[in-house]
C-alpha atoms as a PDB file:
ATOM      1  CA  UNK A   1      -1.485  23.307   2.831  1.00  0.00           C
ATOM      2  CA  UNK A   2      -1.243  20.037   1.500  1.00  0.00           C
ATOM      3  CA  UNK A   3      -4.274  17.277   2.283  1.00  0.00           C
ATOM      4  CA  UNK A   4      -3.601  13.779   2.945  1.00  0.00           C
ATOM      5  CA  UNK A   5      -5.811  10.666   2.602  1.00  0.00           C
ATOM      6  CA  UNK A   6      -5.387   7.214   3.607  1.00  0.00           C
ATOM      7  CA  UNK A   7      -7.519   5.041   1.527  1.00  0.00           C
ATOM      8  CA  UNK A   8      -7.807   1.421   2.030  1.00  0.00           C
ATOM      9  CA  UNK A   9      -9.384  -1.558   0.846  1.00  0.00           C
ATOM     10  CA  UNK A  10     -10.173  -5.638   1.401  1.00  0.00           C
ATOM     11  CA  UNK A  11      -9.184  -6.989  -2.251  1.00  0.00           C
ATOM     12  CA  UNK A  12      -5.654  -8.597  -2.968  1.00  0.00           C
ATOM     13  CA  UNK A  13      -6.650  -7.106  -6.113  1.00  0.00           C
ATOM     14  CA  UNK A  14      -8.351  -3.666  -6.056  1.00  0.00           C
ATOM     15  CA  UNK A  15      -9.644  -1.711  -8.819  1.00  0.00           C
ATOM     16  CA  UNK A  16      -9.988   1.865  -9.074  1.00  0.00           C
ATOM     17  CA  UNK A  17     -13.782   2.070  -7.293  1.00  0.00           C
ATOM     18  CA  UNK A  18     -12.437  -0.439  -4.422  1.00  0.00           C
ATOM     19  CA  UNK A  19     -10.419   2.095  -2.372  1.00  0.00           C
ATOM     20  CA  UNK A  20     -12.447   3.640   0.509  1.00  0.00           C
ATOM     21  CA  UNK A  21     -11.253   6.347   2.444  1.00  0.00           C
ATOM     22  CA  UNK A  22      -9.788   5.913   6.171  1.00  0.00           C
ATOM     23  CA  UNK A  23      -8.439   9.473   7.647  1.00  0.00           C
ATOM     24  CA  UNK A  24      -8.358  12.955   5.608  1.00  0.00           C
ATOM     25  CA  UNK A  25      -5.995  15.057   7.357  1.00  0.00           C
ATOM     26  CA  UNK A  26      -3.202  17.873   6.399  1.00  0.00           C
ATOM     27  CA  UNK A  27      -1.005  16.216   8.995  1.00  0.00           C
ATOM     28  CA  UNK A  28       1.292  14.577   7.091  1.00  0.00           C
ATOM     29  CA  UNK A  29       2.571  12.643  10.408  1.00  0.00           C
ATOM     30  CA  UNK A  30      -0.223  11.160  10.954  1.00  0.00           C
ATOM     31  CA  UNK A  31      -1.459  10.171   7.661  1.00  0.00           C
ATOM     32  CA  UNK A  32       1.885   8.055   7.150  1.00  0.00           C
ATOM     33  CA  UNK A  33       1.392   6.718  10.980  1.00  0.00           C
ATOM     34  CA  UNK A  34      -2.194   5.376   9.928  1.00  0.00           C
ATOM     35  CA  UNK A  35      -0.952   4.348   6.735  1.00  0.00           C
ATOM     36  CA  UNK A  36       1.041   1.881   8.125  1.00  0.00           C
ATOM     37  CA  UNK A  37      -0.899   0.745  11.430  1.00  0.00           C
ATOM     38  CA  UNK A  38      -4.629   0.100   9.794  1.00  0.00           C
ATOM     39  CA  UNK A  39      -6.214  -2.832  10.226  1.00  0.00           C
ATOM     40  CA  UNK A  40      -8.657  -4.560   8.412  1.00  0.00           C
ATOM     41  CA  UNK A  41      -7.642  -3.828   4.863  1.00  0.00           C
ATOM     42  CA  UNK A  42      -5.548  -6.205   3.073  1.00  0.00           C
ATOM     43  CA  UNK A  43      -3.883  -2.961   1.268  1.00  0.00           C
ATOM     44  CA  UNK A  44      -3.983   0.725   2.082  1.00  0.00           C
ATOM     45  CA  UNK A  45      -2.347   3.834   0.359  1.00  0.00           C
ATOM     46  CA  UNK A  46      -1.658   7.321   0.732  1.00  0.00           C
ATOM     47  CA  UNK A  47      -2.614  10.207  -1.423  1.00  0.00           C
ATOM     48  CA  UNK A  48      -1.311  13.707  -1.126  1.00  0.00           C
ATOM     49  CA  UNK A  49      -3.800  16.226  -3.352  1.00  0.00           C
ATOM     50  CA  UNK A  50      -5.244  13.658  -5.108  1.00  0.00           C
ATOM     51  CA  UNK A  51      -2.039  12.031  -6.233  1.00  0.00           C
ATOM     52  CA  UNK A  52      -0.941   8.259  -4.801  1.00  0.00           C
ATOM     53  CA  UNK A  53       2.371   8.932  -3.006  1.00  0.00           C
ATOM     54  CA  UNK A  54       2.675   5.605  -1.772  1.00  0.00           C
ATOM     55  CA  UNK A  55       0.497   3.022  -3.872  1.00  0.00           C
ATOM     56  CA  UNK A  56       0.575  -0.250  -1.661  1.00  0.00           C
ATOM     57  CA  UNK A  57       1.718  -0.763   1.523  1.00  0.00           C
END
């Protein structure tokens, strides 16, 4: 099964080292749900094994 993590980070600009990771979860549901609905990040994406699958939102 697939895992999903929702990084996010404070720069308008981030680099590789400022993502920091939100929720880890194999829900796929609720990854996108948190991905959109986070505060306190001026950014966040969502990996799925590793890879970005959505790189800004």
């Amino acid at each position: 099964m697939a895992m999903y993590q929702v990084e996010g980070t404070v720069r308008s600009r981030p680099g590789p080292d400022d993502w920091v990771p939100i929720l880890t979860t194999e829900d796929p549901v609720e990854a996108t749900r948190v991905v959109h609905e986070c505060e306190g990040t001026f950014w966040r994406r969502l990996t799925e094994d590793g890879k970005v699958v959505l790189p800004r939102v």
